[in-house]
N, C-alpha and C. Protein backbone atom coordinates (compact mmCIF):
# COMPACT_ATOMS: atom_id res chain seq x y z
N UNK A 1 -65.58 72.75 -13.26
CA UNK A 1 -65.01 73.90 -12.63
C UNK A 1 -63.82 73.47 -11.79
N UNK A 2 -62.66 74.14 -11.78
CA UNK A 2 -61.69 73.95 -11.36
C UNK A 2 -61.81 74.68 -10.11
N UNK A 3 -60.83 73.83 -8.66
CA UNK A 3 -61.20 74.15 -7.20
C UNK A 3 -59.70 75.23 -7.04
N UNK A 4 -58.93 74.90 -8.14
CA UNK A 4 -57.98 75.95 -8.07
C UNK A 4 -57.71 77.11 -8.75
N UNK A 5 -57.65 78.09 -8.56
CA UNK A 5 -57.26 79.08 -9.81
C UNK A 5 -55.82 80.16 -9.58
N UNK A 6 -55.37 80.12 -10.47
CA UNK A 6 -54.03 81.09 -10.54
C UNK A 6 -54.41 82.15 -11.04
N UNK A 7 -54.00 83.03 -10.76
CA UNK A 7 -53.94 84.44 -10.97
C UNK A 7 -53.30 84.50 -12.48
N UNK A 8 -54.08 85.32 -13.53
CA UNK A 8 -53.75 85.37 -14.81
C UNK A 8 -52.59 85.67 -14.90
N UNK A 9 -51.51 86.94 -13.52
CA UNK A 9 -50.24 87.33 -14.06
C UNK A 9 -49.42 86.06 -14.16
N UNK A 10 -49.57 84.73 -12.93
CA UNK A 10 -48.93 83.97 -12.99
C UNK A 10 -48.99 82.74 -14.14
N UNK A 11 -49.86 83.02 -14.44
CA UNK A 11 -50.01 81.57 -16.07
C UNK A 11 -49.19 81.68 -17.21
N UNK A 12 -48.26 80.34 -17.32
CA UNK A 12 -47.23 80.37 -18.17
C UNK A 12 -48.12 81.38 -19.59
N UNK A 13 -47.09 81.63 -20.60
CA UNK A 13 -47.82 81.61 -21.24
C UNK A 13 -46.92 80.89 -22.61
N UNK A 14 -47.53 80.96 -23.74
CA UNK A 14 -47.36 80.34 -24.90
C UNK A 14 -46.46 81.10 -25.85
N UNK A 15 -45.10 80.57 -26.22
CA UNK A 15 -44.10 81.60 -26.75
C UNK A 15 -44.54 81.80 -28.74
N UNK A 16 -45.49 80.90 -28.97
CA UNK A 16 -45.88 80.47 -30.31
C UNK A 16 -47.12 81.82 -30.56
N UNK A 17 -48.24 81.94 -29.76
CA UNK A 17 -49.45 82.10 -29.93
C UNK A 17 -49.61 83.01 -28.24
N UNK A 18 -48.97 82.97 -27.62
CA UNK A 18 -49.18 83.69 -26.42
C UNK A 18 -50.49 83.49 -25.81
N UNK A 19 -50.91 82.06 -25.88
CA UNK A 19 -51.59 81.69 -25.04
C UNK A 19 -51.59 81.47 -23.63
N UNK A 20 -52.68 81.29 -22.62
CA UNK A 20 -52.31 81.23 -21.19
C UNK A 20 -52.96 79.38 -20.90
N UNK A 21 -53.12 78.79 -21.64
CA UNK A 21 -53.75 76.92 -21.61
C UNK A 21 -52.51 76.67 -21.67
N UNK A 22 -51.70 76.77 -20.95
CA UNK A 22 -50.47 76.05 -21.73
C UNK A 22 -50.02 75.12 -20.05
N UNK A 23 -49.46 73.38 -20.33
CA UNK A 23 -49.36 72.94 -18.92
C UNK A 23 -47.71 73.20 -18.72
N UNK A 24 -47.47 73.25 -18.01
CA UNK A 24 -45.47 73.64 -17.77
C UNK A 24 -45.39 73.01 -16.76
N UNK A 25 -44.12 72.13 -16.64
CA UNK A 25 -43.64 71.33 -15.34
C UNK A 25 -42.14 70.91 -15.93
N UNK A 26 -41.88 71.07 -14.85
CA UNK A 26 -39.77 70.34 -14.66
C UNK A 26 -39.77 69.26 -13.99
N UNK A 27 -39.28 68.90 -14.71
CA UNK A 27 -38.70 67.36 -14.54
C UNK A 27 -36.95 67.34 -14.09
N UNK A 28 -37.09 66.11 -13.59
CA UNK A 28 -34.76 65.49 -13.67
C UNK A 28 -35.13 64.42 -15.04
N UNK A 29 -34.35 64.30 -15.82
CA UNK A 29 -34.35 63.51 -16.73
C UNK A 29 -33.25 62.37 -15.98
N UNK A 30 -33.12 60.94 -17.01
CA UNK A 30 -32.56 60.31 -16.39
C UNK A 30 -30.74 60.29 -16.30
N UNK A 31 -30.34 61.57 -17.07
CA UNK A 31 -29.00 61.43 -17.11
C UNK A 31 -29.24 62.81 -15.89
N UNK A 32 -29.78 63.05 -15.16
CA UNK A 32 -29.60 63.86 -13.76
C UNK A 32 -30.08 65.71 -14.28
N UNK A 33 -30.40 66.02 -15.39
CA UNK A 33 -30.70 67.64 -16.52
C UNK A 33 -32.02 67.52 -15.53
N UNK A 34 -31.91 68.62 -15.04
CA UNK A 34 -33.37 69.45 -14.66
C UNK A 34 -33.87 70.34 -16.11
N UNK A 35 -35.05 69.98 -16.63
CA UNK A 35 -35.39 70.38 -17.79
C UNK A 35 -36.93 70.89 -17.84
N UNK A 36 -37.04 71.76 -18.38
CA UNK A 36 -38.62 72.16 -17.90
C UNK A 36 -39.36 72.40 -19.73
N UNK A 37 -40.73 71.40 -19.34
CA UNK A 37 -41.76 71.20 -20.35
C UNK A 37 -42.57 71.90 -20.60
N UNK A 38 -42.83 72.82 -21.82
CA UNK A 38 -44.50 73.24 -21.61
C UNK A 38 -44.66 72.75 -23.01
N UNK A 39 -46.11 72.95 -22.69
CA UNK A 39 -47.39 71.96 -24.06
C UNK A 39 -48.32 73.56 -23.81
N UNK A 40 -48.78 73.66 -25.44
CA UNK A 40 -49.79 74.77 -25.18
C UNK A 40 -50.91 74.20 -25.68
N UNK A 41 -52.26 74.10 -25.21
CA UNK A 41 -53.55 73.61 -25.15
C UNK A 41 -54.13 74.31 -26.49
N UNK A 42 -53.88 75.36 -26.63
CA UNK A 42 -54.29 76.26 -28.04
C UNK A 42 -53.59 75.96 -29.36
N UNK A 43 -52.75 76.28 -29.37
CA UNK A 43 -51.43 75.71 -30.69
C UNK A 43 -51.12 74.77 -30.59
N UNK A 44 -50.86 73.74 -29.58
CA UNK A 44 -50.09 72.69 -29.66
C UNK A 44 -48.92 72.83 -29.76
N UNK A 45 -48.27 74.38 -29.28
CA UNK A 45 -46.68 73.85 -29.56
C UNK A 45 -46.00 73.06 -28.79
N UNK A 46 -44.71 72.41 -28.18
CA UNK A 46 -44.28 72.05 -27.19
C UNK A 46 -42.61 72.36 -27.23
N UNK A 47 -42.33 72.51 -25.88
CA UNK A 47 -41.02 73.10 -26.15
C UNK A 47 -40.03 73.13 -24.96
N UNK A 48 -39.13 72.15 -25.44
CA UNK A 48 -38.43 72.01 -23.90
C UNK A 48 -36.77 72.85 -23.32
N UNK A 49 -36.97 72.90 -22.26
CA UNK A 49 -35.79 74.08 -22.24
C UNK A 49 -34.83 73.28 -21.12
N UNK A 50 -33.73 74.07 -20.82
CA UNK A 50 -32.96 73.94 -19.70
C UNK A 50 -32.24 75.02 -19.39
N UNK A 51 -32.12 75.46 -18.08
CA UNK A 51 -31.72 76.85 -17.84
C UNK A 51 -31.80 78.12 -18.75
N UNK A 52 -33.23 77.83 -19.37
CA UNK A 52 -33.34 79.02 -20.11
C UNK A 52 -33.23 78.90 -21.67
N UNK A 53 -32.84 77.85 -22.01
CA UNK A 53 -32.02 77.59 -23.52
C UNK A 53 -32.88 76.30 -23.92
N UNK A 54 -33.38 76.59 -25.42
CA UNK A 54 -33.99 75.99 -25.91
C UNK A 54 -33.34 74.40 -26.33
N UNK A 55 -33.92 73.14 -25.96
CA UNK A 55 -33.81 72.29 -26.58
C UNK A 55 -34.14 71.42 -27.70
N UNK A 56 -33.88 70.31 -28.22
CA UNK A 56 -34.25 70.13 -29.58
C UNK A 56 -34.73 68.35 -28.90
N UNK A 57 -36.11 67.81 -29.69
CA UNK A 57 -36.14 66.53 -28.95
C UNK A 57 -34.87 65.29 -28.78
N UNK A 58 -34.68 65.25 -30.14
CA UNK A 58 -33.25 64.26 -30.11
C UNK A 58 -32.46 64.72 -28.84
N UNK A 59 -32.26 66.21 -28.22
CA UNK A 59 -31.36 65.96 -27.27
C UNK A 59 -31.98 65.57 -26.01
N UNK A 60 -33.40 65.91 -25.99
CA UNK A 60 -34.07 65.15 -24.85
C UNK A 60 -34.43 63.68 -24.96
N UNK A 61 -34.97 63.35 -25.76
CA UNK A 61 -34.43 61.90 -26.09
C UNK A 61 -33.32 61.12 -25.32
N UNK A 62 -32.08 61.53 -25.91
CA UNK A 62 -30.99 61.19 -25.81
C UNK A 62 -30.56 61.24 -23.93
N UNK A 63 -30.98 62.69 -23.23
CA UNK A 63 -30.73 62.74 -21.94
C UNK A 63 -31.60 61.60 -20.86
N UNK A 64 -32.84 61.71 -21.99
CA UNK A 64 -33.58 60.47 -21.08
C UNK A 64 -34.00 59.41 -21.21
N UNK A 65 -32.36 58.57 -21.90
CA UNK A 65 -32.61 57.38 -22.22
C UNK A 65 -31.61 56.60 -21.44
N UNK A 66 -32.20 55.61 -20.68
CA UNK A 66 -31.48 54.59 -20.06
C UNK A 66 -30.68 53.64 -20.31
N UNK A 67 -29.25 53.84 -19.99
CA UNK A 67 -28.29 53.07 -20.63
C UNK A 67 -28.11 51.84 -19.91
N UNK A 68 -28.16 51.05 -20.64
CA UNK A 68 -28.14 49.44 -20.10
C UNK A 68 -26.44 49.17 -19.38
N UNK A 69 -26.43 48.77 -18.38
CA UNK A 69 -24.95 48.40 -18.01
C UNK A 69 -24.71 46.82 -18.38
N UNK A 70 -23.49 46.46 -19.08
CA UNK A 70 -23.28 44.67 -19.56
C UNK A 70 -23.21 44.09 -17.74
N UNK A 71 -23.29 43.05 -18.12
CA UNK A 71 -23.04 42.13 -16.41
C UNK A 71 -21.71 41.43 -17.08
């Protein structure tokens, strides 16, 4: 049993299956993109956005990959 509970209006929900299991959190990636994650517990979809606009993994990938500097 969980010690917390959210109110059903507030639970993300699932854009695939319109589920409410779904975990959502924002992140900074490492090129500085505030980008926000959800995973749905039911479907399994996952799907990452930024200001609203869907991303594709290669471009998250790409934002959060650490570029080596030469010495």
């Amino acid at each position: 049993m969980s010690l917390v509970t959210t109110p059903a209006r507030a639970l993300a929900v699932c854009s695939v299956c319109a589920g409410t299991r779904v975990t959502a959190i924002t992140m900074t990636l490492t090129d500085g993109s505030v980008v926000d994650f959800a995973s749905c517990h039911t479907c399994e979809h996952k799907s990452w956005t930024q200001g609203g606009a869907p991303l594709d993994i290669s471009t998250v990938l790409r934002k959060a990959t650490k570029t080596k500097v030469a010495r």
